[in-house]
C-alpha atoms as a PDB file:
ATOM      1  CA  UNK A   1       6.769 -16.189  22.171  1.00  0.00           C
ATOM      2  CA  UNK A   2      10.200 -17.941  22.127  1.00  0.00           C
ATOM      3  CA  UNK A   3      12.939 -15.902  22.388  1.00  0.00           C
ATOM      4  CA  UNK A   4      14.962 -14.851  19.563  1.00  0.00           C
ATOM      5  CA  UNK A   5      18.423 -14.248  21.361  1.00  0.00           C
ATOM      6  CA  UNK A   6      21.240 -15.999  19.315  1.00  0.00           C
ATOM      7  CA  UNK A   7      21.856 -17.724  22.862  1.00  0.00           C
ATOM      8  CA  UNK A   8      18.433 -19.165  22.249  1.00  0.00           C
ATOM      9  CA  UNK A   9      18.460 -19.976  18.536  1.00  0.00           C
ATOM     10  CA  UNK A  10      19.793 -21.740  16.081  1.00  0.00           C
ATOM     11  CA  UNK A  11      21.306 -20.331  12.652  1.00  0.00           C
ATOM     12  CA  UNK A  12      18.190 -22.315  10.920  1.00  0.00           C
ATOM     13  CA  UNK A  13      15.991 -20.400  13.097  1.00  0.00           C
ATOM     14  CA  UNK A  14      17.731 -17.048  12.804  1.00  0.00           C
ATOM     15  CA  UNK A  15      17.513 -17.605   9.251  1.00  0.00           C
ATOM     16  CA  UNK A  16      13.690 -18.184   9.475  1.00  0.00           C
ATOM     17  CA  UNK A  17      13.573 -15.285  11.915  1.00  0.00           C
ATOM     18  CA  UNK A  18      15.109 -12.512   9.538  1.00  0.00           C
ATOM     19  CA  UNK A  19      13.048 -14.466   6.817  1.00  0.00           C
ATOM     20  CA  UNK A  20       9.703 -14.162   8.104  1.00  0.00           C
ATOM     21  CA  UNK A  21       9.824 -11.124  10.694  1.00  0.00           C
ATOM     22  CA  UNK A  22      11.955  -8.686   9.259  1.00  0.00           C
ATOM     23  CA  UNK A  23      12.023  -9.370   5.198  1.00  0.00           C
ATOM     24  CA  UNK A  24       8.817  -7.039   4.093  1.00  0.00           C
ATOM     25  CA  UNK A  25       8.535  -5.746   7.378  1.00  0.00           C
ATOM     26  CA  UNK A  26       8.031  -2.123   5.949  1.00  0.00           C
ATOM     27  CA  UNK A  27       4.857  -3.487   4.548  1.00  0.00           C
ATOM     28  CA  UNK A  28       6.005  -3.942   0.797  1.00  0.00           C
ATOM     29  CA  UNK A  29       7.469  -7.465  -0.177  1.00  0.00           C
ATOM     30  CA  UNK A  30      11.444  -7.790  -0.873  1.00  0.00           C
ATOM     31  CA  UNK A  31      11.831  -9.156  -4.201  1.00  0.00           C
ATOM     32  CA  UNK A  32      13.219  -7.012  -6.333  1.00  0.00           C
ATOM     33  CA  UNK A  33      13.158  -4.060  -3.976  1.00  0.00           C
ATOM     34  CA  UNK A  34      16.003  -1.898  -2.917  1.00  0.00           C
ATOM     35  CA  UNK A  35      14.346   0.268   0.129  1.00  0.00           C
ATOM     36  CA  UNK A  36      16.508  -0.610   2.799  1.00  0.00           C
ATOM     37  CA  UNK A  37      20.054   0.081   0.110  1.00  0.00           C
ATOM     38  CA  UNK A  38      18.519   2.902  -0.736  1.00  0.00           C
ATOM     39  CA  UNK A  39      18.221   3.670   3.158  1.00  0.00           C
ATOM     40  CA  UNK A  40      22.079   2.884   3.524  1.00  0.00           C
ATOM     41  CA  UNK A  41      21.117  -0.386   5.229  1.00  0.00           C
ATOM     42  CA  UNK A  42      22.396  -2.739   2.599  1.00  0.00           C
ATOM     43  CA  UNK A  43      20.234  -5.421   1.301  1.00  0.00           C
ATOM     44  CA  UNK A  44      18.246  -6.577   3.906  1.00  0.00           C
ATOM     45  CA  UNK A  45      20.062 -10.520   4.279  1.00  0.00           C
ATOM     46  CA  UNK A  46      23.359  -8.706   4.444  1.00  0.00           C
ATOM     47  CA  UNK A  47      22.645  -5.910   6.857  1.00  0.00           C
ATOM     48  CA  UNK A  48      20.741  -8.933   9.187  1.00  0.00           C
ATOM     49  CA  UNK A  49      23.939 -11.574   8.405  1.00  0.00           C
ATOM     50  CA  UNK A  50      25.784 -10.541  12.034  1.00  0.00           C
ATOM     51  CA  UNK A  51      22.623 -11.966  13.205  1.00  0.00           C
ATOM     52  CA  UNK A  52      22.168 -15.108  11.264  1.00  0.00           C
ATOM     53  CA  UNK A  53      26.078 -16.025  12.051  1.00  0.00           C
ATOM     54  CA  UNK A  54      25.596 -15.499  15.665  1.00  0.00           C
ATOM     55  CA  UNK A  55      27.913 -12.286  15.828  1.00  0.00           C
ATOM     56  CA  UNK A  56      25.485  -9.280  16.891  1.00  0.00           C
ATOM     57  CA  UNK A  57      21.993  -9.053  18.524  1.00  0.00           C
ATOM     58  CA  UNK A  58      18.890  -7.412  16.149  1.00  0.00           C
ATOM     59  CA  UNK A  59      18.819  -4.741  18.738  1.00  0.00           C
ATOM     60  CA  UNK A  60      22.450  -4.254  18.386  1.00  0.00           C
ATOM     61  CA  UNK A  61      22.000  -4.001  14.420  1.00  0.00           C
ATOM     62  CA  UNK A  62      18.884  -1.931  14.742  1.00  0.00           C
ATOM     63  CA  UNK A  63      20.581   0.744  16.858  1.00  0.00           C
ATOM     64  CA  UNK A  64      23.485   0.952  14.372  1.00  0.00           C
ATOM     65  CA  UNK A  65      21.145   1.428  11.487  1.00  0.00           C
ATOM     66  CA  UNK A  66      19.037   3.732  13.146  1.00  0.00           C
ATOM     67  CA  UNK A  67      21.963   5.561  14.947  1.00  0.00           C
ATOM     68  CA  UNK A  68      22.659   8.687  11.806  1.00  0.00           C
ATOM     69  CA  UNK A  69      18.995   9.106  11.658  1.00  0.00           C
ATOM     70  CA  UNK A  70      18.197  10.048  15.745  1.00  0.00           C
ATOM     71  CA  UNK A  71      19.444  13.426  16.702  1.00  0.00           C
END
């Protein structure tokens, strides 16, 4: 599996990352749905667009979403 780092990618291929890994990920499909704003997380390009512009990690982004929730 190639790594997914932004050291190792591309903004195409963050793009297609977020696009096909993470987009529907929950197990329902995207369009039209408003799961992850009505989780607080934003639309799902939006909360991943650190990411895509080469600014934070997915870990870093998961964490932050994830931090209110773990006690």
């Amino acid at each position: 599996m190639k790594s997914i780092l932004i050291k190792d990618t591309t903004r195409e291929e963050r793009e297609e990352i977020v696009r096909k890994a993470l987009w529907g990920s929950c197990g329902a499909e995207c369009e039209f749905c408003s799961g992850c704003d009505n989780r607080g997380g934003g639309r799902i390009e939006s909360l991943y667009q650190d990411y895509i512009d080469g600014k934070k990690e997915i870990s870093e982004i998961n964490a932050a979403y994830r931090a209110p929730f773990v006690h």
